[in-house]
C-alpha atoms as a PDB file:
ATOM      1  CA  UNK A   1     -25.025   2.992  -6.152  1.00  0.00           C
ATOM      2  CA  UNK A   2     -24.322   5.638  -3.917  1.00  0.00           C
ATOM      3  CA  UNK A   3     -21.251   7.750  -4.549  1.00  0.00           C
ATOM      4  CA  UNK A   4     -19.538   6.525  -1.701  1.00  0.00           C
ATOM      5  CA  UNK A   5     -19.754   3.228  -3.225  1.00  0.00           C
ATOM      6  CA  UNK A   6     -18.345   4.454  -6.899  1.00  0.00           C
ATOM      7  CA  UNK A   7     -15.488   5.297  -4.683  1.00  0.00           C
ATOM      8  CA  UNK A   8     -14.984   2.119  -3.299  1.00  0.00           C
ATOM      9  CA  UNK A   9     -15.456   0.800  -5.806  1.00  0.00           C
ATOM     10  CA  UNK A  10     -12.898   2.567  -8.067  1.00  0.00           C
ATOM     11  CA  UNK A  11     -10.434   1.730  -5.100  1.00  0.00           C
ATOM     12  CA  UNK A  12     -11.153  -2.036  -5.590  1.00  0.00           C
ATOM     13  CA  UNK A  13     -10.480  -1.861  -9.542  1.00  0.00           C
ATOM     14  CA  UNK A  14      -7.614   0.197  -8.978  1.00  0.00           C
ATOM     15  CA  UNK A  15      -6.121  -2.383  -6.485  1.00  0.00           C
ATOM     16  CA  UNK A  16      -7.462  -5.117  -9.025  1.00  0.00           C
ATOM     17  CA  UNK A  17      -5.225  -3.518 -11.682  1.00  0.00           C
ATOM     18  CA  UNK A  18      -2.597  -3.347 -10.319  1.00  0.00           C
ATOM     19  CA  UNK A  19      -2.539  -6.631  -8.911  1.00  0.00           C
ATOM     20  CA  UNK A  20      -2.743  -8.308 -12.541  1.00  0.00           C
ATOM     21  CA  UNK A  21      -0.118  -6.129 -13.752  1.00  0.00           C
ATOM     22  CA  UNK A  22       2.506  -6.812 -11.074  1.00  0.00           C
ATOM     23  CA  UNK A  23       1.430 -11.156 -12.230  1.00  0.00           C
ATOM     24  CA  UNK A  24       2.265 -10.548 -15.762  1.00  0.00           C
ATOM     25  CA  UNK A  25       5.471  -8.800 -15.107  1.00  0.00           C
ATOM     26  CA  UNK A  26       6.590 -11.115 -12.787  1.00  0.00           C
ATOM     27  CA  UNK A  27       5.744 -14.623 -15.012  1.00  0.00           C
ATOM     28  CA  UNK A  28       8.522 -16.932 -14.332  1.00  0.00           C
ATOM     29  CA  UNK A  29      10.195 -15.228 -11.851  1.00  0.00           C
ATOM     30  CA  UNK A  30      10.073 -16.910  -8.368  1.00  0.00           C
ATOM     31  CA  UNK A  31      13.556 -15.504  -6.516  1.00  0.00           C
ATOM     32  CA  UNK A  32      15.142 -12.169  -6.064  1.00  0.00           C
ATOM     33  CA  UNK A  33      17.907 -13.381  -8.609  1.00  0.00           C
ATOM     34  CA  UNK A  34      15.199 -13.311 -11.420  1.00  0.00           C
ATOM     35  CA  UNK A  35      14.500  -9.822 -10.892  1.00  0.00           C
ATOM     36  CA  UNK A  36      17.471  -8.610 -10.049  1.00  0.00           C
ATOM     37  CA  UNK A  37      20.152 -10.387 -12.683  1.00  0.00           C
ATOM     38  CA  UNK A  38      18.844  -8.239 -15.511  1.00  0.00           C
ATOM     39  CA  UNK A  39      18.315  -4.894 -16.831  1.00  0.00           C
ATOM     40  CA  UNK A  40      14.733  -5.808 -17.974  1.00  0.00           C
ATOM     41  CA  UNK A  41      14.249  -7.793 -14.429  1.00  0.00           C
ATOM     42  CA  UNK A  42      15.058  -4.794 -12.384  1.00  0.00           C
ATOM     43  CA  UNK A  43      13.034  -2.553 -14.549  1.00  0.00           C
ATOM     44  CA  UNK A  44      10.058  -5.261 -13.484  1.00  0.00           C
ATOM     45  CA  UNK A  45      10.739  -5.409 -10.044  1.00  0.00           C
ATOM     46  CA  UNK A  46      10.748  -1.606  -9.720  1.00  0.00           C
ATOM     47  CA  UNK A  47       7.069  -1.510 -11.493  1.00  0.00           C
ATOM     48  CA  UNK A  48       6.102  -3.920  -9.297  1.00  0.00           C
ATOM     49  CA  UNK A  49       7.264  -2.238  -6.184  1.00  0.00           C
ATOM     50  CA  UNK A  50       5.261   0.997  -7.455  1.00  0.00           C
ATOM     51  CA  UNK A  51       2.058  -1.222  -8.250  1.00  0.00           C
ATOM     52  CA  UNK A  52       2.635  -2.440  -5.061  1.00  0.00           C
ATOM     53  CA  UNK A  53       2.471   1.225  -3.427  1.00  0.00           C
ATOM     54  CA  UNK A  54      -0.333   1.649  -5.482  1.00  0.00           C
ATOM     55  CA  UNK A  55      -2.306  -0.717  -3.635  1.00  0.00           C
ATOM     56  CA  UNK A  56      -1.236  -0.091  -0.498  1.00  0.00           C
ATOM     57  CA  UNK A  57      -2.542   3.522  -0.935  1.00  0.00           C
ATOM     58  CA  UNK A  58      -5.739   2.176  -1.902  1.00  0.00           C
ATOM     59  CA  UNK A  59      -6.085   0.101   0.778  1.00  0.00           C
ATOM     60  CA  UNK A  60      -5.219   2.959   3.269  1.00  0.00           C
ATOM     61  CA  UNK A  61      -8.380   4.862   1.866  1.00  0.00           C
ATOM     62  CA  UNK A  62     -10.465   1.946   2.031  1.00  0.00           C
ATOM     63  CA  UNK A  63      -9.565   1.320   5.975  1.00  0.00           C
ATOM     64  CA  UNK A  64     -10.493   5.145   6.180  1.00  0.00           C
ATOM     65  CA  UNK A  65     -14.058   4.771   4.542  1.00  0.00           C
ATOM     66  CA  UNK A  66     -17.009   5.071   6.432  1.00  0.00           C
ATOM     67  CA  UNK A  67     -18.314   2.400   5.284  1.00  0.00           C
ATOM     68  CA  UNK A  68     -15.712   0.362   6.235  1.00  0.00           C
ATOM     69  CA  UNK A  69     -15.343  -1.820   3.534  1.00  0.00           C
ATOM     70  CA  UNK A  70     -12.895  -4.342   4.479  1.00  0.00           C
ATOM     71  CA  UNK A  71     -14.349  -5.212   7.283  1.00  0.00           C
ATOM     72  CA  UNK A  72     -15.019  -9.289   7.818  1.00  0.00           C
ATOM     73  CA  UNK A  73     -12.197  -9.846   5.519  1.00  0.00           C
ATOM     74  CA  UNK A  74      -9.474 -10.792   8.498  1.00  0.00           C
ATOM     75  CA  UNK A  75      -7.827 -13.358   6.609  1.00  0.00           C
ATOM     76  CA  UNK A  76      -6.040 -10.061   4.398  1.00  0.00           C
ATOM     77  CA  UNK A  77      -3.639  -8.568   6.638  1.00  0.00           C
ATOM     78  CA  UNK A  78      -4.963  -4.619   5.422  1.00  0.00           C
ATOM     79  CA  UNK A  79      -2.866  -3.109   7.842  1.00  0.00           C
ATOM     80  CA  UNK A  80       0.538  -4.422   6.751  1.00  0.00           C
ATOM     81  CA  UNK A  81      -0.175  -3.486   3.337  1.00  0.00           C
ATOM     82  CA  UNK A  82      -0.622  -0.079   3.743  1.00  0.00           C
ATOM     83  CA  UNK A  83       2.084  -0.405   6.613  1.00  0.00           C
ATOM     84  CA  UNK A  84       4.067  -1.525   3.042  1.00  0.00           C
ATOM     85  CA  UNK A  85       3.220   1.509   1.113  1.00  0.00           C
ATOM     86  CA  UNK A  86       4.913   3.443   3.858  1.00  0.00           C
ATOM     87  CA  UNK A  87       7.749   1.552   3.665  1.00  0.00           C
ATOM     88  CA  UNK A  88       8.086   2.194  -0.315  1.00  0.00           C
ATOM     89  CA  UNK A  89       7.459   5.634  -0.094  1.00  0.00           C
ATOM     90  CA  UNK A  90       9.655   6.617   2.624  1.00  0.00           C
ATOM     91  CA  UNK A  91      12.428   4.161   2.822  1.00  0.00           C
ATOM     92  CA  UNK A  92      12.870   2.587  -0.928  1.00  0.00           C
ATOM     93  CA  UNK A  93      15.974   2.123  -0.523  1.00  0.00           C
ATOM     94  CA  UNK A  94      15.814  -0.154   2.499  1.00  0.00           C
ATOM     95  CA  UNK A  95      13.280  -2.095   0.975  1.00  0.00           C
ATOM     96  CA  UNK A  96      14.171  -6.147   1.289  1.00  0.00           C
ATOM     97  CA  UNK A  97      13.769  -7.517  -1.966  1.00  0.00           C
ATOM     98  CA  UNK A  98      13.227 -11.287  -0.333  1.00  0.00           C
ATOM     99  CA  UNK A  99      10.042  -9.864   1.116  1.00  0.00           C
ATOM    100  CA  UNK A 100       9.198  -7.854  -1.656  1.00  0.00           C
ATOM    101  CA  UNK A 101       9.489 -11.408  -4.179  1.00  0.00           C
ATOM    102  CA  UNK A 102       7.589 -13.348  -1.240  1.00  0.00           C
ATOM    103  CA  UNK A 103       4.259 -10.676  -1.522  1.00  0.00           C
ATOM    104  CA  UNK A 104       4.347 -11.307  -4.893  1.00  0.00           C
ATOM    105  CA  UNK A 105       4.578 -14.650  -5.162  1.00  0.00           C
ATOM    106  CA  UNK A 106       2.632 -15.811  -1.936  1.00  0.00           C
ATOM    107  CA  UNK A 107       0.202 -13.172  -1.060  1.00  0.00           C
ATOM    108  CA  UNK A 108      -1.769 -11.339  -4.345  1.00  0.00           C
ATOM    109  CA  UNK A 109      -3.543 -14.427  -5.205  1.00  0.00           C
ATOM    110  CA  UNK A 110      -5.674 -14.332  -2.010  1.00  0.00           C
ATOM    111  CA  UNK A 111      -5.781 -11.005  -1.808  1.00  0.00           C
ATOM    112  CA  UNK A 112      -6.970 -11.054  -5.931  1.00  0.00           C
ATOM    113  CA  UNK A 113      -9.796 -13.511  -4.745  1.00  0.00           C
ATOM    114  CA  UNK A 114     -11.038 -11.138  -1.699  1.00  0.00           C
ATOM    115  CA  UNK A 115     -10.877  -7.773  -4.238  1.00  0.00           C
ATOM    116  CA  UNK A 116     -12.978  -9.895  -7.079  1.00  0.00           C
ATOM    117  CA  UNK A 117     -15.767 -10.504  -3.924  1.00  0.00           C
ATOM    118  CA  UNK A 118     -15.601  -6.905  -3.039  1.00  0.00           C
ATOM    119  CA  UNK A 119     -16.247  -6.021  -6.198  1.00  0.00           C
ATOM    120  CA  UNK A 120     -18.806  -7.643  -6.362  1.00  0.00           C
ATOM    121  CA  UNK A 121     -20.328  -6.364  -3.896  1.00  0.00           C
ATOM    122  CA  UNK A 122     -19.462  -2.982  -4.142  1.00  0.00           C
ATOM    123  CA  UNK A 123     -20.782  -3.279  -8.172  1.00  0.00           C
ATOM    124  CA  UNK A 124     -24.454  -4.041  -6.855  1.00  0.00           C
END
């Protein structure tokens, strides 16, 4: 494996990580009003929002590789992800929390099942 493929391939985990940990800490809760009616929901919603920047910045690098890694995968709107991670790292406090549940609850399943086939790629 070439080390331009470690890379990528540390990316991927990293992005794979984070997207299990933002599941578990969101189990059961489906609106804004779970999250946000709580001490211990907001505390969740705030990790997630960070895991969420953490793949966005992932992502970024991987649109950047040479390789090009995420190419053929159009279904995964890359761009708006790391479009995302701007928005959490410049404007937090204008982030809409609607949006924010909808990612989460919509959108890191397929994106989950896309990472797992880079990976395996990348792990060849």
């Amino acid at each position: 494996m070439s080390d331009n493929s470690s890379t990528i391939k540390d990316r991927l985990e990293g992005i794979l990580e984070s997207i299990e940990l933002i599941q578990e800490w969101s189990k059961g809760r489906l609106t804004v009003d779970d999250f946000l009616f709580s001490p211990t929901g907001v505390m969740a919603f705030n990790a997630c929002v960070m895991r969420l920047q953490v793949i966005g910045e992932h992502v970024g690098k991987l649109l950047n590789n040479s390789e090009h890694p995420l190419d053929g995968y159009e279904q995964i709107p890359w761009h708006a992800i790391y479009g995302l991670r701007n928005l959490i790292s410049h404007e937090y406090a204008n982030i809409d929390e609607e949006l924010i549940v909808s990612i989460i609850n919509n959108d890191l399943s397929p994106l989950k099942l896309v990472v797992v086939e880079l990976l395996r790629k990348f792990s060849q």
